[in-house]
C-alpha atoms as a PDB file:
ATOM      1  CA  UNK A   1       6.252  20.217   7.862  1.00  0.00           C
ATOM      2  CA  UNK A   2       5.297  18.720   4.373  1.00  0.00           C
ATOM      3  CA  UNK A   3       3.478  15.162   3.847  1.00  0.00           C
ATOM      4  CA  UNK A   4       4.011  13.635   0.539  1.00  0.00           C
ATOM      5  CA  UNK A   5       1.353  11.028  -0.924  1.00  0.00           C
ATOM      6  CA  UNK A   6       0.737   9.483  -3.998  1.00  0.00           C
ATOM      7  CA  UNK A   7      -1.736  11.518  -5.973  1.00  0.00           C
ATOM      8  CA  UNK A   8      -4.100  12.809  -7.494  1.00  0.00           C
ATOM      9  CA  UNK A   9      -6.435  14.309  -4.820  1.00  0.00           C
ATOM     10  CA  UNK A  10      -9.268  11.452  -4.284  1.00  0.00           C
ATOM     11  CA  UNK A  11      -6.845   8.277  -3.911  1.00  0.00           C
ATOM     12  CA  UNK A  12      -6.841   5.735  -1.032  1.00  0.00           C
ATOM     13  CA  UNK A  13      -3.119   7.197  -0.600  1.00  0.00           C
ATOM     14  CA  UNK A  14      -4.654  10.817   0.022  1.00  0.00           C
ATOM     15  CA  UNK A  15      -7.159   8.858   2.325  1.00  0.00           C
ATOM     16  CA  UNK A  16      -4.515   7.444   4.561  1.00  0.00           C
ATOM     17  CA  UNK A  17      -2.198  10.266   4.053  1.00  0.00           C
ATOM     18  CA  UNK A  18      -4.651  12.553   6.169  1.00  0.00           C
ATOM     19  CA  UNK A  19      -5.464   9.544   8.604  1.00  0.00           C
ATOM     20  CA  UNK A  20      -2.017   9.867   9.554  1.00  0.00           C
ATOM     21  CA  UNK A  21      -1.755  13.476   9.492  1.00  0.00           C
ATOM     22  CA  UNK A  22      -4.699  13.700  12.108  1.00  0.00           C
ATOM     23  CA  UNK A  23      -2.438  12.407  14.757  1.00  0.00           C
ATOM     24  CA  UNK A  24       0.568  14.302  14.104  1.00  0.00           C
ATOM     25  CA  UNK A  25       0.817  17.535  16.710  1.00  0.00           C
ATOM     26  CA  UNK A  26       1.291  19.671  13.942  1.00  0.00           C
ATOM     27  CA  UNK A  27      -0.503  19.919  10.600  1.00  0.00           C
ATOM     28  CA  UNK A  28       1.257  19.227   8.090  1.00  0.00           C
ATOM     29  CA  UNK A  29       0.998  20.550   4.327  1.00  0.00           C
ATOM     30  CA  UNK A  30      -0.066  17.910   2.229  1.00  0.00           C
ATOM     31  CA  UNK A  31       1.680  17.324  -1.287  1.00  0.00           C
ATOM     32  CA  UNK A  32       0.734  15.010  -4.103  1.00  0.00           C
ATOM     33  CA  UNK A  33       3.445  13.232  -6.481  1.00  0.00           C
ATOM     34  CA  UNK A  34       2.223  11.273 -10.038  1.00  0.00           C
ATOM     35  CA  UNK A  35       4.232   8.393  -9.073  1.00  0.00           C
ATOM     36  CA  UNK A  36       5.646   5.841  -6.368  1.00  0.00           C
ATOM     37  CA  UNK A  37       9.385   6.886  -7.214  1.00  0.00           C
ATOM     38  CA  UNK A  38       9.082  10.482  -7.170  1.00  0.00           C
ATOM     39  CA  UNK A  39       6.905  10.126  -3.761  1.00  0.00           C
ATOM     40  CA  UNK A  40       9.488   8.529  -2.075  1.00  0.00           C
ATOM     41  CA  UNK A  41      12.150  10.882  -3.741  1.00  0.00           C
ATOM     42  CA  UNK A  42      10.858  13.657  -1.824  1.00  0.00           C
ATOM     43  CA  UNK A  43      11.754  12.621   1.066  1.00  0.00           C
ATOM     44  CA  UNK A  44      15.438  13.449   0.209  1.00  0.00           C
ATOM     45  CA  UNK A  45      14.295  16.218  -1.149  1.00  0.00           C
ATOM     46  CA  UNK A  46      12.030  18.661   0.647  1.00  0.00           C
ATOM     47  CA  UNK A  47       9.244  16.864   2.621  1.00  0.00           C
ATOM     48  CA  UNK A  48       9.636  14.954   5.859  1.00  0.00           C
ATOM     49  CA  UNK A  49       7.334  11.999   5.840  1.00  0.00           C
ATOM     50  CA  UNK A  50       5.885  10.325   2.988  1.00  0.00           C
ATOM     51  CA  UNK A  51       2.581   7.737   3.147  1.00  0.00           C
ATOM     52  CA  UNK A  52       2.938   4.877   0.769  1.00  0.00           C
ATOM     53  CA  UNK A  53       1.446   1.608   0.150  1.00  0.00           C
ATOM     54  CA  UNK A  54       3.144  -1.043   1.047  1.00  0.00           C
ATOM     55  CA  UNK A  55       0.548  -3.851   0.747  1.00  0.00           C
ATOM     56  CA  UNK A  56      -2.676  -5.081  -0.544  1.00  0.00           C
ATOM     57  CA  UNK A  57      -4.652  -8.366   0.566  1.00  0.00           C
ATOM     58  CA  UNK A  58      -5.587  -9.114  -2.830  1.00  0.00           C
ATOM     59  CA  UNK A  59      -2.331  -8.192  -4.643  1.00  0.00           C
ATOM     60  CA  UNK A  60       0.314  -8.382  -2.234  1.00  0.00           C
ATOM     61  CA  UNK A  61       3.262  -6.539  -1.674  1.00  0.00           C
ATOM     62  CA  UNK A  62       4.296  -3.246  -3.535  1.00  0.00           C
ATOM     63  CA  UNK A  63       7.608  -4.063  -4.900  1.00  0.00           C
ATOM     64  CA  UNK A  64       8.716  -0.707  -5.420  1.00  0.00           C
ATOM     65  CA  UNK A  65       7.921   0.612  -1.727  1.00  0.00           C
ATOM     66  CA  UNK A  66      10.092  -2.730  -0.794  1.00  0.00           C
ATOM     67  CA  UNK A  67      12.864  -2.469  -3.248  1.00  0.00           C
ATOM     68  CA  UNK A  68      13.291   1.492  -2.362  1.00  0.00           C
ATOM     69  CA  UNK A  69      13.357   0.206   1.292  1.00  0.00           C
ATOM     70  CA  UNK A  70      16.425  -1.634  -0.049  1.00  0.00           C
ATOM     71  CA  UNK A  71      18.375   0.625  -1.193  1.00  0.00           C
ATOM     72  CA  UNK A  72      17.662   4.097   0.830  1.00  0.00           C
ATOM     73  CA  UNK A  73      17.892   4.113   4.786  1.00  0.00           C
ATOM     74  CA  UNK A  74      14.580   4.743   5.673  1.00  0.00           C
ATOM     75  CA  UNK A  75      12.867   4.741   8.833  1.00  0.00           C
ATOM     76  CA  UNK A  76       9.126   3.106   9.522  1.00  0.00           C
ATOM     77  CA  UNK A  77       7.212   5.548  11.573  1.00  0.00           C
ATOM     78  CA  UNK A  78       3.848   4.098  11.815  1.00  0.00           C
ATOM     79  CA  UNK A  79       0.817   2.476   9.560  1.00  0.00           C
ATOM     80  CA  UNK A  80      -2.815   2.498   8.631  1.00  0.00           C
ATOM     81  CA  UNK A  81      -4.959   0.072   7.039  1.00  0.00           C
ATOM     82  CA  UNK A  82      -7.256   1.820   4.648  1.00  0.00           C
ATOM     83  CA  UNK A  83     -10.644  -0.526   3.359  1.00  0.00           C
ATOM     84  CA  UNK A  84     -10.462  -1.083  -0.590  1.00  0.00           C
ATOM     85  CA  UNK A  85     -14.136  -1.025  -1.776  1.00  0.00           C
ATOM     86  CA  UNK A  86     -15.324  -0.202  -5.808  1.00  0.00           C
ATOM     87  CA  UNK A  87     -17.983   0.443  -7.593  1.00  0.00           C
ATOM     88  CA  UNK A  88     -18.647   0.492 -11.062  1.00  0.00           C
ATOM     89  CA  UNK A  89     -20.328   3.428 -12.796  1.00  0.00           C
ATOM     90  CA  UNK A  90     -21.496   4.321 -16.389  1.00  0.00           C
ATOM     91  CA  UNK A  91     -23.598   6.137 -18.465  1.00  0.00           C
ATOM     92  CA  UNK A  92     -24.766   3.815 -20.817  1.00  0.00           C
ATOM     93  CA  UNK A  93     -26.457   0.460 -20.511  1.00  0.00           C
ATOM     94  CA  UNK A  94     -23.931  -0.476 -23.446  1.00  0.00           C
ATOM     95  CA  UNK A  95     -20.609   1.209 -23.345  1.00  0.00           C
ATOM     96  CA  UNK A  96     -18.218   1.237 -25.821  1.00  0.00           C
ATOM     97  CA  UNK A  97     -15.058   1.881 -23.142  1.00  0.00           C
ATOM     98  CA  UNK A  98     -14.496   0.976 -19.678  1.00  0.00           C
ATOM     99  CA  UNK A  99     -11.952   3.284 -17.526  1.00  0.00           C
ATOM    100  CA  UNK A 100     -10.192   1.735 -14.924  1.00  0.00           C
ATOM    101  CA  UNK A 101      -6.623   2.379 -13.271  1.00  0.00           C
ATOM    102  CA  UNK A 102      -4.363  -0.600 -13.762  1.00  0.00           C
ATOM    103  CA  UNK A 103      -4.401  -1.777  -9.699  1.00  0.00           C
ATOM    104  CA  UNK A 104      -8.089  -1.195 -10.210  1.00  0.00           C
ATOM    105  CA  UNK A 105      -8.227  -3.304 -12.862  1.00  0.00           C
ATOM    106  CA  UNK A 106      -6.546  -6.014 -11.074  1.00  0.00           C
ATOM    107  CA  UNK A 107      -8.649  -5.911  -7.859  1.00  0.00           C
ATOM    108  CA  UNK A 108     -11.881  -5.712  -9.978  1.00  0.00           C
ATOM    109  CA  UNK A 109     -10.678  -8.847 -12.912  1.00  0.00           C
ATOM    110  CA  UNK A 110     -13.618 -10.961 -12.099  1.00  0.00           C
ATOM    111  CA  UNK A 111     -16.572  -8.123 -12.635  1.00  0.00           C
ATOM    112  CA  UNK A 112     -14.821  -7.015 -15.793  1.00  0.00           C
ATOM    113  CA  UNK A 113     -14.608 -10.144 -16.966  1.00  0.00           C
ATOM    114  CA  UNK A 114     -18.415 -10.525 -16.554  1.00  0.00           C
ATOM    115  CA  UNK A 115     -19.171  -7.642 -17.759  1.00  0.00           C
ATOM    116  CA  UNK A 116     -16.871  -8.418 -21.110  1.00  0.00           C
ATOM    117  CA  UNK A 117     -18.558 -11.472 -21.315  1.00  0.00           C
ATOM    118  CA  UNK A 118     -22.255  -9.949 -21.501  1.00  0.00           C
ATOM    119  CA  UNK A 119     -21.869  -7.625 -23.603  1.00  0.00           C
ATOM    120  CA  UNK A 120     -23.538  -7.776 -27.195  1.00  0.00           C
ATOM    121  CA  UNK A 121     -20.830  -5.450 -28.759  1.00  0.00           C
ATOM    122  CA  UNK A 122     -16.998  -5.176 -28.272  1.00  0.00           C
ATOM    123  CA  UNK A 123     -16.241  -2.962 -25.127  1.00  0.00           C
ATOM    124  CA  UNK A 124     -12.630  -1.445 -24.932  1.00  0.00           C
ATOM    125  CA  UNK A 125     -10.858  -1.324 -21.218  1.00  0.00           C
ATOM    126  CA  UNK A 126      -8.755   1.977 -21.356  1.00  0.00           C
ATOM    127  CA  UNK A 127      -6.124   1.946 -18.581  1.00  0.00           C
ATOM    128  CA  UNK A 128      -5.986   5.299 -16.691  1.00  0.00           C
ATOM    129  CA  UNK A 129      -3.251   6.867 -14.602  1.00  0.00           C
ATOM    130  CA  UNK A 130      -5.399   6.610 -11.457  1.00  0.00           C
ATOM    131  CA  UNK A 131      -8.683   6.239  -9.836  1.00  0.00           C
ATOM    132  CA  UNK A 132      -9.160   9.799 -10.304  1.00  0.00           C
ATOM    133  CA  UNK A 133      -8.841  10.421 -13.994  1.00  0.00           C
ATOM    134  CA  UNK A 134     -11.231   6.973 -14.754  1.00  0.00           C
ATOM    135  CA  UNK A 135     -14.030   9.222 -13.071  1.00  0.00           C
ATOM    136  CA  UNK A 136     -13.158  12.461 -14.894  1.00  0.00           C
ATOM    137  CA  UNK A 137     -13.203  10.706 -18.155  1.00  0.00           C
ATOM    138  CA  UNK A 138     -16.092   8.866 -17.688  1.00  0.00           C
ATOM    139  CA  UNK A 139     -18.154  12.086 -16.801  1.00  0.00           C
ATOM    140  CA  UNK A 140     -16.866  13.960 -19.994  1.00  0.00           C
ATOM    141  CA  UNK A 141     -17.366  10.642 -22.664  1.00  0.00           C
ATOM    142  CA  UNK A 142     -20.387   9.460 -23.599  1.00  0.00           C
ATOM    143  CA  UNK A 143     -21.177   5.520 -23.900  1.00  0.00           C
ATOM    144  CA  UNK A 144     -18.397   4.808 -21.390  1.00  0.00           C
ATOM    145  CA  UNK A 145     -18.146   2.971 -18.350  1.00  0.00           C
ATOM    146  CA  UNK A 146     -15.622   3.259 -15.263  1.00  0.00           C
ATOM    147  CA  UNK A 147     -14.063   1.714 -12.138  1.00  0.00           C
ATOM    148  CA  UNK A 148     -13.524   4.234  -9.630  1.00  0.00           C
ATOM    149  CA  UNK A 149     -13.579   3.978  -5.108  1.00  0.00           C
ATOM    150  CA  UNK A 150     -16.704   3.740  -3.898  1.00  0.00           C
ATOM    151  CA  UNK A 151     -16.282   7.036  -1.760  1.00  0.00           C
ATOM    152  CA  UNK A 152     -15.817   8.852  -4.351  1.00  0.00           C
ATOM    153  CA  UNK A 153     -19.081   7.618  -5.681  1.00  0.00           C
ATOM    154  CA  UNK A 154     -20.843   9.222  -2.517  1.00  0.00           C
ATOM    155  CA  UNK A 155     -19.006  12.593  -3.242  1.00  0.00           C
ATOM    156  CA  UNK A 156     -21.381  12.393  -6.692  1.00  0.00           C
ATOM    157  CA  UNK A 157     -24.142  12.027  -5.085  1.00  0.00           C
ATOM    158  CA  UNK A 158     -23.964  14.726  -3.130  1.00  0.00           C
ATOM    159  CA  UNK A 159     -22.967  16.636  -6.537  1.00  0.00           C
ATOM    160  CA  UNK A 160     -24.560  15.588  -9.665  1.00  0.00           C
ATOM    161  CA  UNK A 161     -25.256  11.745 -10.033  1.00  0.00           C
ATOM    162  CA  UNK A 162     -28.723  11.723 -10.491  1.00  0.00           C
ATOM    163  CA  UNK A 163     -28.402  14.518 -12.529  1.00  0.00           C
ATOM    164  CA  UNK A 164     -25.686  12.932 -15.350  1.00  0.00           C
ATOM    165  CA  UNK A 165     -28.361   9.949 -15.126  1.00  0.00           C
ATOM    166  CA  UNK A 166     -25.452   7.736 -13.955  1.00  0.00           C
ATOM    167  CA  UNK A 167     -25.677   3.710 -13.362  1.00  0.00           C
ATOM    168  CA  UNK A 168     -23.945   2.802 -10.628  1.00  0.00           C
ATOM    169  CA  UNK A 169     -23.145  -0.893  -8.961  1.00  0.00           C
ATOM    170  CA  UNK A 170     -21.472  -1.316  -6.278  1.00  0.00           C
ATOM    171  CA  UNK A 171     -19.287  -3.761  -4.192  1.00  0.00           C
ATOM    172  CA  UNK A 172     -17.162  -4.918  -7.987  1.00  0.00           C
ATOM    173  CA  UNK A 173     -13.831  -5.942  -6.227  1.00  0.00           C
ATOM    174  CA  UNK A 174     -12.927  -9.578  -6.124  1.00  0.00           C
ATOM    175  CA  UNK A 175     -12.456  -9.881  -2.656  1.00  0.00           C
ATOM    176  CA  UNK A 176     -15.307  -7.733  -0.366  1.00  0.00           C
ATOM    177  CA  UNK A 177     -12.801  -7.119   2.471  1.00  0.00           C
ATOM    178  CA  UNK A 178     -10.640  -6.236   0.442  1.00  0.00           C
ATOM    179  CA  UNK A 179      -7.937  -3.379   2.291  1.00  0.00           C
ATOM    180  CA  UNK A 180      -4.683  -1.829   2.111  1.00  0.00           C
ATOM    181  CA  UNK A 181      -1.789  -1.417   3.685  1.00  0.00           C
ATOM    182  CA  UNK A 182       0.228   2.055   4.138  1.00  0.00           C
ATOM    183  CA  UNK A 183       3.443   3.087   6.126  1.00  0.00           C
ATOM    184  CA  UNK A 184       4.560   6.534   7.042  1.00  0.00           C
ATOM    185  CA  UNK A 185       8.224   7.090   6.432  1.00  0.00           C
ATOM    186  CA  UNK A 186      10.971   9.938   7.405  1.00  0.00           C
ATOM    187  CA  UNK A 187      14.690  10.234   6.697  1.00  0.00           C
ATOM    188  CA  UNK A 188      15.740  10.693   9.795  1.00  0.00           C
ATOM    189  CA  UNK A 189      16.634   8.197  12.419  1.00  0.00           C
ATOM    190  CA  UNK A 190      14.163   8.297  15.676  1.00  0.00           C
ATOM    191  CA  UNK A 191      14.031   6.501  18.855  1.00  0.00           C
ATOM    192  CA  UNK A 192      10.459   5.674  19.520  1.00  0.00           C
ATOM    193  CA  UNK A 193      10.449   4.579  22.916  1.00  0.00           C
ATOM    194  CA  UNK A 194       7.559   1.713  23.347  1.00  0.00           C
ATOM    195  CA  UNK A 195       4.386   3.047  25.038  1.00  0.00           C
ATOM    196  CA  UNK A 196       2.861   0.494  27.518  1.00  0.00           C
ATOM    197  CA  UNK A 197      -0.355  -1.131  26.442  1.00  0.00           C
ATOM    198  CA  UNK A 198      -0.188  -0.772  22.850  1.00  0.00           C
ATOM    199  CA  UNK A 199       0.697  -3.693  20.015  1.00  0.00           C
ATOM    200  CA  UNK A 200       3.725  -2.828  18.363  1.00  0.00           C
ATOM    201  CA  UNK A 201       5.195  -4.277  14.577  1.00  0.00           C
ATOM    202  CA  UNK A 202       8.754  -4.508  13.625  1.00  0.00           C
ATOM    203  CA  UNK A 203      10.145  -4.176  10.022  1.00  0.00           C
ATOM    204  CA  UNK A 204      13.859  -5.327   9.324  1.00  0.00           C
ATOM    205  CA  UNK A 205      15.518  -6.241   6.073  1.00  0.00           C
ATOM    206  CA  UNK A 206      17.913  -9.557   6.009  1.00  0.00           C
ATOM    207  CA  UNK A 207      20.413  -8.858   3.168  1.00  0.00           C
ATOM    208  CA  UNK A 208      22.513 -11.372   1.395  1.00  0.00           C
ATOM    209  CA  UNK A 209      25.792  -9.902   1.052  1.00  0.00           C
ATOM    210  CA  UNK A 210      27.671 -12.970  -0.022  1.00  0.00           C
ATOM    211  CA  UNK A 211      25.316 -15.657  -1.380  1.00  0.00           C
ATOM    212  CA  UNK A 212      24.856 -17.367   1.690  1.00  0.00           C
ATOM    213  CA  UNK A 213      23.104 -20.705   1.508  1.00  0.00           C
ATOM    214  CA  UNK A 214      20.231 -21.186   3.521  1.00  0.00           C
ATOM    215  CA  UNK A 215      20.249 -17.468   4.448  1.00  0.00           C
ATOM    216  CA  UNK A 216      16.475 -17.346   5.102  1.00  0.00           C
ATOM    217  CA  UNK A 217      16.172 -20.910   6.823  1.00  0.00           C
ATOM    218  CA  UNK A 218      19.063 -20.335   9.511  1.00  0.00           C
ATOM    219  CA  UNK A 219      17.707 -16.760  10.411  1.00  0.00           C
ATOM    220  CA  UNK A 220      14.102 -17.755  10.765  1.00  0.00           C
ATOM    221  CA  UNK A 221      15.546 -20.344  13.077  1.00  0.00           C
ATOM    222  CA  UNK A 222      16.277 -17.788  15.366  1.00  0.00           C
ATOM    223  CA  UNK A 223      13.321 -16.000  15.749  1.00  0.00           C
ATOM    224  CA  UNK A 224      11.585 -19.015  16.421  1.00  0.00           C
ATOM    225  CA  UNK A 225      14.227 -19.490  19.352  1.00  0.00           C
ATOM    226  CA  UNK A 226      13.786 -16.124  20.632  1.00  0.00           C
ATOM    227  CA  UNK A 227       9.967 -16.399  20.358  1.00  0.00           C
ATOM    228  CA  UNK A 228       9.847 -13.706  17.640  1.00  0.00           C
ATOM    229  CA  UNK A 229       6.224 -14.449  15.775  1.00  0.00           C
ATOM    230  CA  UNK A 230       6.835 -13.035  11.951  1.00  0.00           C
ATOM    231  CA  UNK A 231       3.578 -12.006  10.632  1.00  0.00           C
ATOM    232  CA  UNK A 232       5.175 -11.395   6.785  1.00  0.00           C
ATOM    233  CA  UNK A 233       8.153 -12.401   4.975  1.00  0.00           C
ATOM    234  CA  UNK A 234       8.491 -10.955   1.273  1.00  0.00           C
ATOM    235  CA  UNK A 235      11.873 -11.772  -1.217  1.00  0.00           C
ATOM    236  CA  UNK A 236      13.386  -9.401  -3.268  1.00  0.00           C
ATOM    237  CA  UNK A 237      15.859 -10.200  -5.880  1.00  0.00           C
ATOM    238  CA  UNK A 238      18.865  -8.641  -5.227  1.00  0.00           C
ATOM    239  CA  UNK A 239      19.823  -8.056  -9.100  1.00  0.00           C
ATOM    240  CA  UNK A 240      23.245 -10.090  -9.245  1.00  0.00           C
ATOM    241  CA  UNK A 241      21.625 -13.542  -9.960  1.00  0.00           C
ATOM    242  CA  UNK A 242      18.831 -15.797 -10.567  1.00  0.00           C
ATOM    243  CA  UNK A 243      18.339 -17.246  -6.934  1.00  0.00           C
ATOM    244  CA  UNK A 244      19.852 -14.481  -4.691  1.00  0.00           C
ATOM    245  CA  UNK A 245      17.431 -12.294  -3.059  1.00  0.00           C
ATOM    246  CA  UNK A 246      16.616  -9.874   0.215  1.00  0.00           C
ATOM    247  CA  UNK A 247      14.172 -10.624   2.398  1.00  0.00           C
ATOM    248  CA  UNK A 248      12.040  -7.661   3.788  1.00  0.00           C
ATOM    249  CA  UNK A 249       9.930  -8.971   7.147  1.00  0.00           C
ATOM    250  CA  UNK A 250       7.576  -7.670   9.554  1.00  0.00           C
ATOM    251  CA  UNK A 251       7.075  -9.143  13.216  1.00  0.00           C
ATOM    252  CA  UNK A 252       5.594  -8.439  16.190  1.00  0.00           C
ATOM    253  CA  UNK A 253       6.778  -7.116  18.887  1.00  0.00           C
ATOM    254  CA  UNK A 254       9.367  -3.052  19.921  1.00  0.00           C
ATOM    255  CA  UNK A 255      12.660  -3.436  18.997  1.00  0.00           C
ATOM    256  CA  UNK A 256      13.275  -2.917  22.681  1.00  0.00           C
ATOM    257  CA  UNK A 257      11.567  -5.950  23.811  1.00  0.00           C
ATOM    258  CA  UNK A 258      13.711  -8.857  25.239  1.00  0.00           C
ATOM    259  CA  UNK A 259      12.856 -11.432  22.887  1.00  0.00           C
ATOM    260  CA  UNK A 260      13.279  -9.015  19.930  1.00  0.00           C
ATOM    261  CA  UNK A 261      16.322  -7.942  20.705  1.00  0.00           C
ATOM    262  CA  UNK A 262      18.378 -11.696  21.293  1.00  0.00           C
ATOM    263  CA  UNK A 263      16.806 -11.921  17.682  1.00  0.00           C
ATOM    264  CA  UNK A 264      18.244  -9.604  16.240  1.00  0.00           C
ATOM    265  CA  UNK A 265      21.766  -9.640  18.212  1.00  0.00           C
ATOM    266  CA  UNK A 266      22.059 -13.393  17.287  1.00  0.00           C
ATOM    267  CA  UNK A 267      21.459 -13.081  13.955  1.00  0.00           C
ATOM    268  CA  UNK A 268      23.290  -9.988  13.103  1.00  0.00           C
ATOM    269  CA  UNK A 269      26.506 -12.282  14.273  1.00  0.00           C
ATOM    270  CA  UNK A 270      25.977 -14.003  11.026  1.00  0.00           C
ATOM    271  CA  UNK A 271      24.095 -12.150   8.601  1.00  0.00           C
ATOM    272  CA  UNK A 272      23.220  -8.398   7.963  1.00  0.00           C
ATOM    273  CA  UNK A 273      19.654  -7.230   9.318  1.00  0.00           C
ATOM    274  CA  UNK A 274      18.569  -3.309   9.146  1.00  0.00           C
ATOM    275  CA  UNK A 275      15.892  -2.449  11.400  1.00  0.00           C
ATOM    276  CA  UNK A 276      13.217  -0.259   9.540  1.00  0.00           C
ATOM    277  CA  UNK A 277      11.318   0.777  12.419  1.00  0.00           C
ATOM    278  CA  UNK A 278       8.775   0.023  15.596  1.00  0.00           C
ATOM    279  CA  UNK A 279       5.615   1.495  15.079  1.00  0.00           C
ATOM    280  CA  UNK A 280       2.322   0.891  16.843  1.00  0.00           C
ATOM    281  CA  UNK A 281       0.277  -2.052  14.608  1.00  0.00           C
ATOM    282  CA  UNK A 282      -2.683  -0.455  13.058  1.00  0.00           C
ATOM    283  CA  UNK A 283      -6.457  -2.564  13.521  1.00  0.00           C
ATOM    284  CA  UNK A 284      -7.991  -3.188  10.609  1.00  0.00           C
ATOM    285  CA  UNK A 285     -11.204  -1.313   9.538  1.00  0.00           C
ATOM    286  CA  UNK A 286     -12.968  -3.839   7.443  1.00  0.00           C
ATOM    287  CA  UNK A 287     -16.014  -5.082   9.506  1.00  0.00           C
ATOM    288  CA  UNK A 288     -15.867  -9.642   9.307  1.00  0.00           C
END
C-alpha cells in the first residue's frame, strides 16, 4: 500500500499523512509529491490514498483539493486536524532576506509586516517552495531570516541551534489557534458502515448542470427540513459563466442515517448531489 502527501519531508502534510497512517492495519509506504496536482494525480496512478489539505481557519478552503473533487470521483475516507503554529528564526539581528513559503507568508502577514516596519535597512521576503527549503536556506545564508513550523524548530534544538547562534521567536502566526484541515482520499468506492458511538461528517457536491436559479437556496431548504445541520458550504465556479458555480458541503451526520438520507433522496429529485464520503469527524487538537 502507498500513501501519497504533499512534500518535502517536514510539512504539516507529512505530519498528518503519518497521523493517518498510524491507524491503518497495514503500514503503508509513504511518498512525497512537489505539488497539490501531482499528489492527487497519484491516486490514478500508483498509490491508494492520498492526505491533502482541504482547509485552513485562517485561509479557508484549498481550491484546488475542492475543484479536483469536482472533476475526479473521489471518495472521502477520513480526516485529521493538524495545529498550525510558527516561529520565526534568523541569524542576524538585521537581515537582509526573510524566507518564507507563500501559505506561510499569508498565515504570518501581521509579524512580517512588523518586522518590515522596524527595520533600519530594506529587508527582501524571498518566497520558497515550502516550509522546508525556508529552513535550509536560512541555515546556509548569512544575514537572513526565515518562517518555518515551530516543530521543526524543536528538531534544531536537539541538532545544532545553539550552535549556528540562531534567534528564534516564536508563536508569529496571526491567529494562535491557528489549525488545519486534511482528508484522506482513495479511488475506489467503499461502504463504510457507521460504527455506533462515534460523530460522523458527510461531504457531497451540489452541481449545477443547467443554470438553475436559486440552486443553493432550494437545496439548503431541504436539509433544514430533514434536520441535516451543514457545518460548511464552499462555491466553486463552474467555468461556463460569471455567476454559475458548484457548491462543495460538509454536514453532520452517516450517509446511512435517516435524516441524511430523505436529504439527499429529496434533493437528488431536483438537482445533482455526489456523495464524497462518511468518515468519522476528527476533534480538534488546539487547546482554547
Amino acid at each position: 500500500m502507498k500513501l501519497v502527501t504533499l512534500g518535502p519531508a517536514g510539512t504539516f502534510s507529512e505530519i498528518a499523512a503519518r497521523r493517518y497512517a498510524a491507524q491503518l492495519a497495514t503500514s503503508p509506504e509513504l511518498c512525497f509529491e512537489s505539488s497539490l496536482q501531482r499528489t492527487l494525480a497519484r491516486l490514478n496512478d500508483d498509490c491508494d490514498i492520498a492526505v491533502v489539505p482541504i482547509e485552513n481557519i485562517a485561509e479557508g478552503f484549498v481550491s484546488p483539493v475542492v475543484d479536483y473533487l469536482l472533476r475526479t470521483p473521489l471518495q472521502i475516507v477520513a480526516e485529521l486536524r493538524v495545529p498550525v503554529h510558527f516561529s520565526y528564526v534568523s541569524n542576524s539581528l538585521a537581515p537582509t532576506k526573510i524566507y518564507a513559503q507563500f501559505v506561510a507568508q499569508g498565515q504570518c502577514g501581521e509579524f512580517l509586516a512588523s518586522t518590515f516596519a522596524a527595520s533600519s535597512q530594506t529587508t527582501q521576503l524571498v518566497t520558497t517552495g515550502s516550509n522546508t527549503e525556508a529552513l535550509q536556506v536560512l541555515l546556509n545564508t548569512p544575514n537572513s531570516g526565515a518562517i518555518v513550523p515551530t516543530h521543526c524548530v524543536a528538531e534544531l534544538y536537539a541538532d545544532n541551534l545553539r550552535a549556528a547562534n540562531l534567534q528564534v521567536t516564536h508563536e508569529v502566526a496571526d491567529y494562535p489557534h491557528n489549525e488545519t484541515r486534511f482528508i484522506a482520499l482513495q479511488n475506489k468506492q467503499q461502504r463504510l458502515a457507521p460504527q455506533p458511538g462515534v460523530a460522523y461528517k458527510t461531504s457531497v457536491l451540489l452541481v449545477d448542470d443547467d443554470d438553475h436559479p436559486g440552486l443553493l437556496a432550494d437545496n439548503l431548504q431541504l436539509f433544514a427540513r430533514h434536520q441535516v445541520n451543514l457545518t460548511s458550504i464552499v462555491s466553486r465556479p463552474t467555468g461556463t459563466k460569471f455567476g454559475n458555480y458548484h457548491f462543495f458541503l460538509d454536514c453532520e451526520g452517516h450517509s446511512e442515517s435517516q435524516g441524511l438520507m430523505q436529504a439527499v433522496a429529496a434533493i437528488r429529485r431536483q438537482s445533482r448531489l455526489v456523495l464524497l464520503g462518511s468518515y468519522p469527524s476528527a476533534i480538534s487538537a488546539v487547546n482554547d
